[in-house]
Structure formats: C-alpha cells, structure tokens
N, C-alpha and C. Protein backbone atom coordinates (compact mmCIF):
# COMPACT_ATOMS: atom_id res chain seq x y z
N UNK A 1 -14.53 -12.77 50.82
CA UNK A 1 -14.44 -11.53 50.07
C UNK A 1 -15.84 -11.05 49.74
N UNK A 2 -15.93 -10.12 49.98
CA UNK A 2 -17.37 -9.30 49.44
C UNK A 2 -17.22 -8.96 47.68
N UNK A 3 -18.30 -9.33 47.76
CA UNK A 3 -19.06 -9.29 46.39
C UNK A 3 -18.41 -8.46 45.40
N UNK A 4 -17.75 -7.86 44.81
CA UNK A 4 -17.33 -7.14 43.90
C UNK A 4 -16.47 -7.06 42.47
N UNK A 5 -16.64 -6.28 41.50
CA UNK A 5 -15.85 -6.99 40.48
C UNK A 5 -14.42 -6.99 40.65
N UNK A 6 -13.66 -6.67 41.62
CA UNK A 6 -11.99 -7.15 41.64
C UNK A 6 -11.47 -6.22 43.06
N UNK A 7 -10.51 -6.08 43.24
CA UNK A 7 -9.61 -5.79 44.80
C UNK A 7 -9.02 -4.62 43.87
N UNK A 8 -9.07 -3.32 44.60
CA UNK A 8 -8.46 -2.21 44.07
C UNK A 8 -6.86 -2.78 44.48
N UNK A 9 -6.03 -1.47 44.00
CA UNK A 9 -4.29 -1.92 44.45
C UNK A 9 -4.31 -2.06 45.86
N UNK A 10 -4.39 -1.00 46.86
CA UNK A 10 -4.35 -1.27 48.01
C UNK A 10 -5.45 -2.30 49.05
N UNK A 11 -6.34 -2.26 48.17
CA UNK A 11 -7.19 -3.59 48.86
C UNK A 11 -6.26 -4.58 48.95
N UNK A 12 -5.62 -5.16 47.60
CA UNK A 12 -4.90 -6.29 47.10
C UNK A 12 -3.82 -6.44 47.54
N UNK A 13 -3.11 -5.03 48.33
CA UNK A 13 -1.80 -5.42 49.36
C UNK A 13 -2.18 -5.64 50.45
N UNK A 14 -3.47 -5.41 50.59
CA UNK A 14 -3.79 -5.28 51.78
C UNK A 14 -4.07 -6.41 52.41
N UNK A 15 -5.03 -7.55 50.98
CA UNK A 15 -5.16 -9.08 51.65
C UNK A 15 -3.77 -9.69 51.94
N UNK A 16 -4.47 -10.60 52.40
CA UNK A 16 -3.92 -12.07 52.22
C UNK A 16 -3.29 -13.08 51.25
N UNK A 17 -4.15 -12.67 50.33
CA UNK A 17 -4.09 -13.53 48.90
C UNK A 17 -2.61 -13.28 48.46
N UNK A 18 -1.97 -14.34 48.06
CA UNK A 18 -0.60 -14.72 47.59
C UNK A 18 -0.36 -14.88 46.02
N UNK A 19 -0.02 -13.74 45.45
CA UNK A 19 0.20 -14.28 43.70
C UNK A 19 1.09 -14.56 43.70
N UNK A 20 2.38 -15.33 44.21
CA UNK A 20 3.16 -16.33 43.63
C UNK A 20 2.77 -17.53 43.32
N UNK A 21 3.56 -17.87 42.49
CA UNK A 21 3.37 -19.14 42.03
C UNK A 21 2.22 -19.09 40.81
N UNK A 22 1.50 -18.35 40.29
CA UNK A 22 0.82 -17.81 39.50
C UNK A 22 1.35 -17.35 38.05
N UNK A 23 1.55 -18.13 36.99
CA UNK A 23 2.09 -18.17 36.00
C UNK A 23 0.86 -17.29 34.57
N UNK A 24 1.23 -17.06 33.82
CA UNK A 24 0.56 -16.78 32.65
C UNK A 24 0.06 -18.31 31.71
N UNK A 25 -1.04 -18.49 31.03
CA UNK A 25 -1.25 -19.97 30.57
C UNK A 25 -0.34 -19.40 29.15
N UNK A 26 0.24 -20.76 28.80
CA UNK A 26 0.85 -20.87 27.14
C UNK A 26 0.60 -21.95 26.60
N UNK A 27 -0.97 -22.00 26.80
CA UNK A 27 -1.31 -23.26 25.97
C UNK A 27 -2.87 -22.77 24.96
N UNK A 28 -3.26 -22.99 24.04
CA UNK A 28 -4.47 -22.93 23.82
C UNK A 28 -5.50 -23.64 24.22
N UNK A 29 -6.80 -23.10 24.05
CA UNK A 29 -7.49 -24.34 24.13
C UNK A 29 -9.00 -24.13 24.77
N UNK A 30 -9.32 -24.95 25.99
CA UNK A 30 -10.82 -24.81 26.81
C UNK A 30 -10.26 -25.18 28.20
N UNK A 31 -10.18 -24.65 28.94
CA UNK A 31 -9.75 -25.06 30.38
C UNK A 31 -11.23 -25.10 31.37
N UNK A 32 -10.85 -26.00 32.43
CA UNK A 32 -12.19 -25.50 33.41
C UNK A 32 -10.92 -25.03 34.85
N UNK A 33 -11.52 -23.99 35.40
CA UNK A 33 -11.00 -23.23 36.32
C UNK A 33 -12.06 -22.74 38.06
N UNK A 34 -11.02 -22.37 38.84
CA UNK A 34 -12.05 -21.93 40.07
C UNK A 34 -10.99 -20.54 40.14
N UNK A 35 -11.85 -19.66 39.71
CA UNK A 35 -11.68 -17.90 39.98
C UNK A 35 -10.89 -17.83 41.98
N UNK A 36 -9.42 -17.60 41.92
CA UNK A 36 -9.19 -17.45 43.27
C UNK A 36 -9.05 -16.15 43.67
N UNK A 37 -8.93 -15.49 43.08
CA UNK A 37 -8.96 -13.76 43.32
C UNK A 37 -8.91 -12.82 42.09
N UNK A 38 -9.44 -11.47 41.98
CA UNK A 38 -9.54 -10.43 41.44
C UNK A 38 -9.04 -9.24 41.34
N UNK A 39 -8.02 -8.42 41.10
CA UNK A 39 -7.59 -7.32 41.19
C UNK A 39 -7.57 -6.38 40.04
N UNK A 40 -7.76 -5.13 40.25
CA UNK A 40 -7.69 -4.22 39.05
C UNK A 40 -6.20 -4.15 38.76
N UNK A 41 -6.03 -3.76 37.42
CA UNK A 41 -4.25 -3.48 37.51
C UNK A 41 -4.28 -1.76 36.54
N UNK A 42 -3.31 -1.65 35.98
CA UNK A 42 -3.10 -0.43 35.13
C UNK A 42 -4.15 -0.44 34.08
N UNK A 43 -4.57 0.91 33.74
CA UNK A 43 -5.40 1.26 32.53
C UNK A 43 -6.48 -0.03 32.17
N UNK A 44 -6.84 0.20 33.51
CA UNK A 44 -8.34 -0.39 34.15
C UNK A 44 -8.61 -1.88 33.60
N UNK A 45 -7.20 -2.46 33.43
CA UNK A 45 -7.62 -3.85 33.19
C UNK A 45 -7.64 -4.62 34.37
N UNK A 46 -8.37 -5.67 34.52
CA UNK A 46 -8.81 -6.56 35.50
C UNK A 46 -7.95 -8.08 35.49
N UNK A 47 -7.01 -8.13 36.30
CA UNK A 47 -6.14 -9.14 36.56
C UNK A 47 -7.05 -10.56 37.33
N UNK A 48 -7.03 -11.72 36.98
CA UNK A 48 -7.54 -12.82 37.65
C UNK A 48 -6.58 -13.64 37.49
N UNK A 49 -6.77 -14.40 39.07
CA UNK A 49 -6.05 -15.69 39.58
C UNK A 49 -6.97 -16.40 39.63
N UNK A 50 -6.71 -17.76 39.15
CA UNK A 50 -7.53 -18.68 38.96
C UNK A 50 -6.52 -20.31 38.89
N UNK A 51 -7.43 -21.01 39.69
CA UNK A 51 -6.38 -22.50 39.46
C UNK A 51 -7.26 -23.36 38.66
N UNK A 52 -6.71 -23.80 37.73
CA UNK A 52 -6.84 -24.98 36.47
C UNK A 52 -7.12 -26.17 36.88
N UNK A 53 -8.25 -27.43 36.51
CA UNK A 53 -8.52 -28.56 37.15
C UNK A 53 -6.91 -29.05 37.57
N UNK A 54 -6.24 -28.87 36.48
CA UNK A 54 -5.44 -29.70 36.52
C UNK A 54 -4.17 -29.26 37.35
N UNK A 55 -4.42 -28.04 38.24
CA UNK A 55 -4.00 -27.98 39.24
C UNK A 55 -2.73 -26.96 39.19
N UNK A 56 -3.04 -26.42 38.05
CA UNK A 56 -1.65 -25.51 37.18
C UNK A 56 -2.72 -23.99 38.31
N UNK A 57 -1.82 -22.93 38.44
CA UNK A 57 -2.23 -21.45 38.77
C UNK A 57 -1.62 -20.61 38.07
N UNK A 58 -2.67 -20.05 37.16
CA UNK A 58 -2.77 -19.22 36.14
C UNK A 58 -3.36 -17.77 36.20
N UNK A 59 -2.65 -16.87 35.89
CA UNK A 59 -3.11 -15.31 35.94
C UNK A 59 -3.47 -15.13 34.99
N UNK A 60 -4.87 -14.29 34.44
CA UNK A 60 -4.89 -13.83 33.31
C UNK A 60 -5.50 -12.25 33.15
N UNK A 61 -4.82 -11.14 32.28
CA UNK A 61 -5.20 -10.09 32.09
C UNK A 61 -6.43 -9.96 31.02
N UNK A 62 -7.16 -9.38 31.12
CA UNK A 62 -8.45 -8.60 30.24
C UNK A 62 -8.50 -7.45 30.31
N UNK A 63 -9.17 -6.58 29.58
CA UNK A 63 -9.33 -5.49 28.81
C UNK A 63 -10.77 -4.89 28.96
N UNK A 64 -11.01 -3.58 29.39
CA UNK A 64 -12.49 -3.11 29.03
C UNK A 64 -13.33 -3.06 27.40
N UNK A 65 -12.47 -3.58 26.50
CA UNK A 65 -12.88 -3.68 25.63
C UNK A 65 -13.37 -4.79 24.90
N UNK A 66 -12.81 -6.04 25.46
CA UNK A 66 -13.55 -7.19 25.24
C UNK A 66 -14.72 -7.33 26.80
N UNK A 67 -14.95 -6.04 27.44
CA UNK A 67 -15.96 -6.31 28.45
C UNK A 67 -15.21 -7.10 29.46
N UNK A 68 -14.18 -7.28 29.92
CA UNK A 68 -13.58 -8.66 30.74
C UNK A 68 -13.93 -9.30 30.48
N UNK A 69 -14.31 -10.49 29.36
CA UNK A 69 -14.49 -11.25 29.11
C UNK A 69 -16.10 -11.99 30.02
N UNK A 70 -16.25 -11.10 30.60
CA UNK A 70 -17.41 -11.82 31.58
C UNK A 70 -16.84 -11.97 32.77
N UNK A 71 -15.48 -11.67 32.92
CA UNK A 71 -15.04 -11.97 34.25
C UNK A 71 -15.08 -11.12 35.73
N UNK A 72 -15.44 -9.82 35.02
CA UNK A 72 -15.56 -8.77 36.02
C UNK A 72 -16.80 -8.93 36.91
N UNK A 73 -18.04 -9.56 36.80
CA UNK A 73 -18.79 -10.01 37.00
C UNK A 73 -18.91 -11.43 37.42
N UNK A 74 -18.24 -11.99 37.99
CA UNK A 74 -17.90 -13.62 38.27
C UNK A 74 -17.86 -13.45 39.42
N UNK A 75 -18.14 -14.27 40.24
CA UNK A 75 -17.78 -13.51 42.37
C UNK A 75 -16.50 -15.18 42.36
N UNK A 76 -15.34 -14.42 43.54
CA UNK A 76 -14.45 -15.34 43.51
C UNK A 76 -14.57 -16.82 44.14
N UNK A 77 -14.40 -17.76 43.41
CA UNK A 77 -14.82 -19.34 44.05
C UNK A 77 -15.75 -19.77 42.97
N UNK A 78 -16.16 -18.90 41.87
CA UNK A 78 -16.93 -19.12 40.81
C UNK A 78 -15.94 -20.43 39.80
N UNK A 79 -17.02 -21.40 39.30
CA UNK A 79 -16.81 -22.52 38.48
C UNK A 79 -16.08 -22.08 37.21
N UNK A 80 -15.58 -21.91 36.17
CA UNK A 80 -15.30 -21.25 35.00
C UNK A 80 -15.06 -22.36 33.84
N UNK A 81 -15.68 -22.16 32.83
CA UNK A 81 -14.88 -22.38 31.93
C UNK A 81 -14.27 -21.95 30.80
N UNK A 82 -13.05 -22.09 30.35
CA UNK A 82 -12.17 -20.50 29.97
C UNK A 82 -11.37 -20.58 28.95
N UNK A 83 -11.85 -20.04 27.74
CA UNK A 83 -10.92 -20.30 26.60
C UNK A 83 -9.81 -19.62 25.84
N UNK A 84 -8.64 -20.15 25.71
CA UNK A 84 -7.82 -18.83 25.25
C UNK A 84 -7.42 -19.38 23.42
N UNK A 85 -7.56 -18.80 23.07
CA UNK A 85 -6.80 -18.12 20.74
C UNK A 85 -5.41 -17.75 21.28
N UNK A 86 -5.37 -17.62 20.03
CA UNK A 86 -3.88 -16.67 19.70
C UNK A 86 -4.75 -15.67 19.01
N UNK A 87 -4.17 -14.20 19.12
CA UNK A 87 -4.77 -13.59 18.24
C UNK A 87 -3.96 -12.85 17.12
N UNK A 88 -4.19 -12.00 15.77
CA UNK A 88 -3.37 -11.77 15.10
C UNK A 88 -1.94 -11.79 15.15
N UNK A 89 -1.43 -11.13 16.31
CA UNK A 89 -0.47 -10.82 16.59
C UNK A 89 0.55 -11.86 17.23
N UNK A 90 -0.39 -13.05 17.15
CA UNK A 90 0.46 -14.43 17.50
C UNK A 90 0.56 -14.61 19.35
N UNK A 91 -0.29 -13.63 20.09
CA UNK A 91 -0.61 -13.31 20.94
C UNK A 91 -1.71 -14.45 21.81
N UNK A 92 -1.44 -15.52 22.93
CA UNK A 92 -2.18 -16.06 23.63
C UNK A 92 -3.21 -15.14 24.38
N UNK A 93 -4.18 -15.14 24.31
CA UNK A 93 -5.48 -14.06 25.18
C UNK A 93 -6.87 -14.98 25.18
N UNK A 94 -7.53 -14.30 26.48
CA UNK A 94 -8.60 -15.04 26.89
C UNK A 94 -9.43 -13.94 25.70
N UNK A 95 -10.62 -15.40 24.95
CA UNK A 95 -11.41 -14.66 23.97
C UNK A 95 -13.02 -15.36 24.60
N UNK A 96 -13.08 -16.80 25.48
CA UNK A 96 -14.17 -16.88 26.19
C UNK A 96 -14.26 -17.53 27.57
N UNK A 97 -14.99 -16.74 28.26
CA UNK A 97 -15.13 -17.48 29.82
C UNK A 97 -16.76 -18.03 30.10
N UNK A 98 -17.11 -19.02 30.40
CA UNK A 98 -18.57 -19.39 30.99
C UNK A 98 -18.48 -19.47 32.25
N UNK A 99 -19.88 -19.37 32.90
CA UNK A 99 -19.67 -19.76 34.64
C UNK A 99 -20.21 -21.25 34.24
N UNK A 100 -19.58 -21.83 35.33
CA UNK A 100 -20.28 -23.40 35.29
C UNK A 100 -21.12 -23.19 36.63
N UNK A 101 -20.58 -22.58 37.72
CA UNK A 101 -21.31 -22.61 39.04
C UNK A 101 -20.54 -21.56 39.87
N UNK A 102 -21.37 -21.26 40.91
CA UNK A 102 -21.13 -19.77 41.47
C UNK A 102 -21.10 -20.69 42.90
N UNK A 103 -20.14 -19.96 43.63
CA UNK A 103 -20.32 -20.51 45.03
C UNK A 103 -21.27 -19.97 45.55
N UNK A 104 -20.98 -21.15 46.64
CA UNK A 104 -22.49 -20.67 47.70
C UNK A 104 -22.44 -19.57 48.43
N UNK A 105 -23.32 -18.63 48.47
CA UNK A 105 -23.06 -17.58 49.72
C UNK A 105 -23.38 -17.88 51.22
N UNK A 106 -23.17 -17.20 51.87
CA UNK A 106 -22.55 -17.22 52.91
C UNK A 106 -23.43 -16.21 53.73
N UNK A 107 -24.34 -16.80 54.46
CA UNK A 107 -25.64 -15.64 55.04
C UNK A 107 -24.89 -15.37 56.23
C-alpha cells in the first residue's frame, strides 16, 4: 500500500483487504497491535484494522477531533501501542496510540 493516511471508500472496495472477522475491542486497557489497514468512513472519521499480539482482530473508529489519535499518520504494518478508557458516557474509545516501530520500506 502506498503511503497514505487511510483507503478512500472505493479504494477500500477496491482492495483486497478483508474486514471480516474484525470485531470492535470491549476490553480496557494497553494493547500492543500491527496496523493492518486504513479506511476513511462517514463524517471523516478514520476506521483502522489492526491485529492484537494476542491474536484477537480489532477495528477501531476515531474522530478528527481527538486528531485520530495519531493514527492517521501511522503507515500500515506500523508497531502500535494502543490504549482504550471508557469515557463519560460509559463509552469504550481509543484515548492513546504510540508507534513502537514502522515497517520497513520497500525501495
């Protein structure tokens, strides 16, 4: 995949990439993750697939208002580590992501 912050809609029908099996996380906590794909979705939030060390595949939505969390900026195959709160509303949401390591490119 070329470099970019996520797969427009028709890019994203257009791959390959398979979101089944891709669940929402319902756990709190600190996860470490590998970013497997990027797509924009409605009212410009940025959808990521990502699989969990522990081998779980997890989707998660962000917001232009928490900035994507840092994720819009991540290239896919990137290291992560990724934390989700509850927030007021009793609501599971990603509130921090780190890179641990960026894949290698590909000359």
């Amino acid at each position: 995949m070329t470099e970019q912050r996520g797969l427009s809609r028709r890019q994203f029908a257009a791959s390959s990439f398979d979101p089944d099996g891709y669940v929402f996380n319902e756990q709190p906590g600190e996860f470490v993750a590998v970013i497997d794909c990027k797509r924009w979705g409605k009212r410009k939030k940025l959808i990521t697939y990502m699989t969990f060390e522990d081998g779980r595949r997890i989707v998660a939505p962000t917001w232009p208002r928490s900035r994507y969390e840092g994720l819009a900026d991540m290239m896919v195959g990137s290291r992560i580590r990724i934390g989700y709160r509850l927030n007021n509303a009793g609501t599971l949401c990603v509130r921090s992501v780190i890179l641990l390591d960026n894949p290698r490119r590909v000359k």
